[in-house]
C-alpha atoms as a PDB file:
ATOM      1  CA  UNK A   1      31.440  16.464  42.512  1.00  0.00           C
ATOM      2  CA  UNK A   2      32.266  17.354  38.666  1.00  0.00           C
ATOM      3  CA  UNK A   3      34.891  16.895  36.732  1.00  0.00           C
ATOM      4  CA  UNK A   4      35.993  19.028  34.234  1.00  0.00           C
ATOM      5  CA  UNK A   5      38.039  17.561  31.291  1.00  0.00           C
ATOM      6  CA  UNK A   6      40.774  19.865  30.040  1.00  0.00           C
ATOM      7  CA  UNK A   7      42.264  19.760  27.005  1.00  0.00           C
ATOM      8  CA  UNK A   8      45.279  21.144  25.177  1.00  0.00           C
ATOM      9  CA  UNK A   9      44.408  21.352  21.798  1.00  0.00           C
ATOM     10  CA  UNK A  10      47.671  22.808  20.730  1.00  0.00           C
ATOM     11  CA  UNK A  11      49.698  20.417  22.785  1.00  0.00           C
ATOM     12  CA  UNK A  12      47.447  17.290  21.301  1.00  0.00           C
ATOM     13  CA  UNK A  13      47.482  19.057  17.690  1.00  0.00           C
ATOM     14  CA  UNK A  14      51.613  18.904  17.315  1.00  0.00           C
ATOM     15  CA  UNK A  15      51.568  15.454  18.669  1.00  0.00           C
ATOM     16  CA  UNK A  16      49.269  14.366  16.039  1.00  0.00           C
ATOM     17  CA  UNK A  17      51.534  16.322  13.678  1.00  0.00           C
ATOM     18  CA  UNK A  18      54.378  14.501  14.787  1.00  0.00           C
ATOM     19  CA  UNK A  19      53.137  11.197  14.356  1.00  0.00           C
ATOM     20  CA  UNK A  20      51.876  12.069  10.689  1.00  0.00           C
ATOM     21  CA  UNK A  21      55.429  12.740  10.342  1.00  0.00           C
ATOM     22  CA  UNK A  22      56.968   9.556  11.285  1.00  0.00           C
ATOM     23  CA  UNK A  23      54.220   7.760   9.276  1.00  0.00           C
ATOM     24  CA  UNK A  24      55.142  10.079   5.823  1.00  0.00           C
ATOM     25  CA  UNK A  25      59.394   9.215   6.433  1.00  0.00           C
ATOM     26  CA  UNK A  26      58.257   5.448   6.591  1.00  0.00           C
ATOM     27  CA  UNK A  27      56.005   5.407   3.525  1.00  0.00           C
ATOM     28  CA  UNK A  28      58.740   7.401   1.939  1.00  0.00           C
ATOM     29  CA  UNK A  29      60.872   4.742   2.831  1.00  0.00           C
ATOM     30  CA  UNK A  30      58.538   1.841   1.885  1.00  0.00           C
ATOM     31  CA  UNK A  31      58.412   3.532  -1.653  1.00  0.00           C
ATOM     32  CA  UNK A  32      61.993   3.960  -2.083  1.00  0.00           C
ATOM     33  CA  UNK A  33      62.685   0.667  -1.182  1.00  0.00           C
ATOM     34  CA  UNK A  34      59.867  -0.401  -3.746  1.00  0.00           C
ATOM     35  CA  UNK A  35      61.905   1.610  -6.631  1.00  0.00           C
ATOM     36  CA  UNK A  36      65.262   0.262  -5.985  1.00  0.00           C
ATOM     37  CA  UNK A  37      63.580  -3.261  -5.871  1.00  0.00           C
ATOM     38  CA  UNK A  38      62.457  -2.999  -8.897  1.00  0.00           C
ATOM     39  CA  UNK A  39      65.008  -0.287 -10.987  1.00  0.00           C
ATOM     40  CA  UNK A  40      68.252  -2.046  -8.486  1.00  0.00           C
ATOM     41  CA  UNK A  41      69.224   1.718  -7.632  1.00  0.00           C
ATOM     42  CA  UNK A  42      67.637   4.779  -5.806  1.00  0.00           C
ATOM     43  CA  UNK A  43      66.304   7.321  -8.045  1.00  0.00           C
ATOM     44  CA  UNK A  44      68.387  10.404  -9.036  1.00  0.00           C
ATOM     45  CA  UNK A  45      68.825  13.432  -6.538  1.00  0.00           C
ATOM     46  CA  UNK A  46      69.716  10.625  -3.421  1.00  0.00           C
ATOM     47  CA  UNK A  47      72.957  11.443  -2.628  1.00  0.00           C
ATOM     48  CA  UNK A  48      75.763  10.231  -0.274  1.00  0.00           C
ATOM     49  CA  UNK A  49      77.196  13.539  -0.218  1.00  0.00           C
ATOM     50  CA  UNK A  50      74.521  15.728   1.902  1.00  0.00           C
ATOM     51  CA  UNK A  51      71.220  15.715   3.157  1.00  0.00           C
ATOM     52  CA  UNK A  52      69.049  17.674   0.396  1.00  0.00           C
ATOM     53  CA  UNK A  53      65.308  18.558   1.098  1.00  0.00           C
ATOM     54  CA  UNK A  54      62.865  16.347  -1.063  1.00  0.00           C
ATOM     55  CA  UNK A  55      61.447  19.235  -3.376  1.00  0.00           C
ATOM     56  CA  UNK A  56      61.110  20.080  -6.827  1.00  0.00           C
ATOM     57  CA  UNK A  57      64.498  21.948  -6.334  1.00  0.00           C
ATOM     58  CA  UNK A  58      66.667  19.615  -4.297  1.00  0.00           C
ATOM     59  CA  UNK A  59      66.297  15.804  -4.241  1.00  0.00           C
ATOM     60  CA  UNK A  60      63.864  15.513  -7.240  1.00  0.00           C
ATOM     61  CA  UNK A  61      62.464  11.961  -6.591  1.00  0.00           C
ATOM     62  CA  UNK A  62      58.603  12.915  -7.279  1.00  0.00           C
ATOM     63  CA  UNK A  63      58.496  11.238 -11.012  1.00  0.00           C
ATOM     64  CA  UNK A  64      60.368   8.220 -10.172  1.00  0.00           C
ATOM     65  CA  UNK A  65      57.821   7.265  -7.280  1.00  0.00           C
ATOM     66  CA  UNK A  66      54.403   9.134  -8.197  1.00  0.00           C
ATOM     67  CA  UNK A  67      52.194   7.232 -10.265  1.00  0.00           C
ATOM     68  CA  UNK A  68      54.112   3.950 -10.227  1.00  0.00           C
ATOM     69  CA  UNK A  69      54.258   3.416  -6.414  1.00  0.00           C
ATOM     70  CA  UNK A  70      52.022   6.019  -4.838  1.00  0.00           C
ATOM     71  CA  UNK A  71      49.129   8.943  -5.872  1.00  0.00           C
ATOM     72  CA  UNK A  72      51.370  11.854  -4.953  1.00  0.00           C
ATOM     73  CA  UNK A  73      54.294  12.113  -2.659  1.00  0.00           C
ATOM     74  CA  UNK A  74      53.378  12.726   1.574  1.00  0.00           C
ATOM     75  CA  UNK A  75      54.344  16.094   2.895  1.00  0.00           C
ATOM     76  CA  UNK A  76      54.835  17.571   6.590  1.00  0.00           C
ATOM     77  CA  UNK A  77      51.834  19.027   7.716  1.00  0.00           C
ATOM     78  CA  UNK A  78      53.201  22.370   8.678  1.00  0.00           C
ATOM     79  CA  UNK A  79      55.950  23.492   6.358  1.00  0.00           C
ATOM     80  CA  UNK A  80      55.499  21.013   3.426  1.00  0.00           C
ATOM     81  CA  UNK A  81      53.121  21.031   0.277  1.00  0.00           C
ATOM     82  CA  UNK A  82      52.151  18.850  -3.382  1.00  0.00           C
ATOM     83  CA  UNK A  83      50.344  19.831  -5.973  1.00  0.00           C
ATOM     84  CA  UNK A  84      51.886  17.153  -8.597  1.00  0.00           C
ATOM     85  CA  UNK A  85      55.614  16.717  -9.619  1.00  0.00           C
ATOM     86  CA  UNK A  86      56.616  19.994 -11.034  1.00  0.00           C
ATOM     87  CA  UNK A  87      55.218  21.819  -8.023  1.00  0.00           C
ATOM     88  CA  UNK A  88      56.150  20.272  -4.570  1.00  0.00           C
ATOM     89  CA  UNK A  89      58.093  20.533  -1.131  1.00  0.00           C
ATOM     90  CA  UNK A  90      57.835  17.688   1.063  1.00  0.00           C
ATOM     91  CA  UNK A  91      59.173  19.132   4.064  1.00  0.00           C
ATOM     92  CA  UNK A  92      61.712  16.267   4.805  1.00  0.00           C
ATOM     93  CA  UNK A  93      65.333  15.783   3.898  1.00  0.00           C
ATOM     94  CA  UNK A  94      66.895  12.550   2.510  1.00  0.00           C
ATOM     95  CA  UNK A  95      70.634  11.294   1.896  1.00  0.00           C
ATOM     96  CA  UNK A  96      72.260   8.108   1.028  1.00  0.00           C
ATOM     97  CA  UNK A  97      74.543   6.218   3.678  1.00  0.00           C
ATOM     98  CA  UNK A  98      78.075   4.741   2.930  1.00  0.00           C
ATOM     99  CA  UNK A  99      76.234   1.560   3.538  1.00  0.00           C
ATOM    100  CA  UNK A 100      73.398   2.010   1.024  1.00  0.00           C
ATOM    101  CA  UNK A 101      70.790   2.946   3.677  1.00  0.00           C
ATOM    102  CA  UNK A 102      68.179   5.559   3.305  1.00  0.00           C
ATOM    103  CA  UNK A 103      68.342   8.504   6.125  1.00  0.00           C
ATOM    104  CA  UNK A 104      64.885  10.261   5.956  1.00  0.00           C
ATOM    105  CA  UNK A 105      64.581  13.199   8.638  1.00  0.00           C
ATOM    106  CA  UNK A 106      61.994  15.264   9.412  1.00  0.00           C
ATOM    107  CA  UNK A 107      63.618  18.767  10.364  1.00  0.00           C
ATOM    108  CA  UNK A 108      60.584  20.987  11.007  1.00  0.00           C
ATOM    109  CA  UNK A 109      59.559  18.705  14.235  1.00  0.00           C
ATOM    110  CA  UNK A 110      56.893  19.947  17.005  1.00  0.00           C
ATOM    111  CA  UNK A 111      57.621  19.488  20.850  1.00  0.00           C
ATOM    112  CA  UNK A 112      61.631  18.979  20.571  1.00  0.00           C
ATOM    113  CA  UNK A 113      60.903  15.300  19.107  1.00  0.00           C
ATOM    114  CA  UNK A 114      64.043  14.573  16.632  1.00  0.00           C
ATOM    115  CA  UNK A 115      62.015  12.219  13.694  1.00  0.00           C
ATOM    116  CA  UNK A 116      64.608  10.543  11.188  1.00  0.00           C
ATOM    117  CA  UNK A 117      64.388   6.514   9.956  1.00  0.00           C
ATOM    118  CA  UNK A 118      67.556   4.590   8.304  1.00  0.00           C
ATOM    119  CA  UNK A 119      66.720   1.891   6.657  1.00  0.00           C
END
């Protein structure tokens, strides 16, 4: 008898996506938490007041964290992009709890999964 092995590349695809996601929100994470280490704040455009997207236009943290703590800033592998700080959208939204914690989300998920870290 022979056995066939079926795949589902699309299925397998978004999964892989989806796990590159939750790895980007905790390096993002990591490197934030490396800034405010070091500069005892988080860097401009983290607010407590919404979630913004982490872009050139919304929360503008590329220059505090490129160069210093990482190469370039991760991006979602579907809807996000970087070419260097003036030029960037990582896909990901961030905001600043009323108990100093980081929410990172990942809005642009693949199979239903719902991707945010607090830390």
């Amino acid at each position: 008898m022979r056995y066939v092995q079926t795949t589902q590349p699309a299925l397998q695809q978004a999964q892989e996506n989806n796990g590159l996601r939750q790895a980007h929100l905790d390096e993002l994470l990591t490197l934030l938490h490396q800034y405010e280490g070091k500069n005892h704040k988080y860097p401009k455009g983290v607010s407590t007041e919404s979630a913004s997207l982490i872009s050139k236009d919304g929360a503008d943290i590329c220059a505090a964290l490129v160069s210093t703590y990482s190469a370039e800033l991760p991006y979602d592998p579907l809807t996000g992009y970087y070419h260097d700080c003036t030029s960037y959208n990582t896909g990901y939204t961030i905001m600043l709890t009323a108990k100093d914690k980081i929410t990172i989300t990942a809005p642009q998920t693949e199979l239903g999964k719902q991707i945010t870290l607090t830390r």
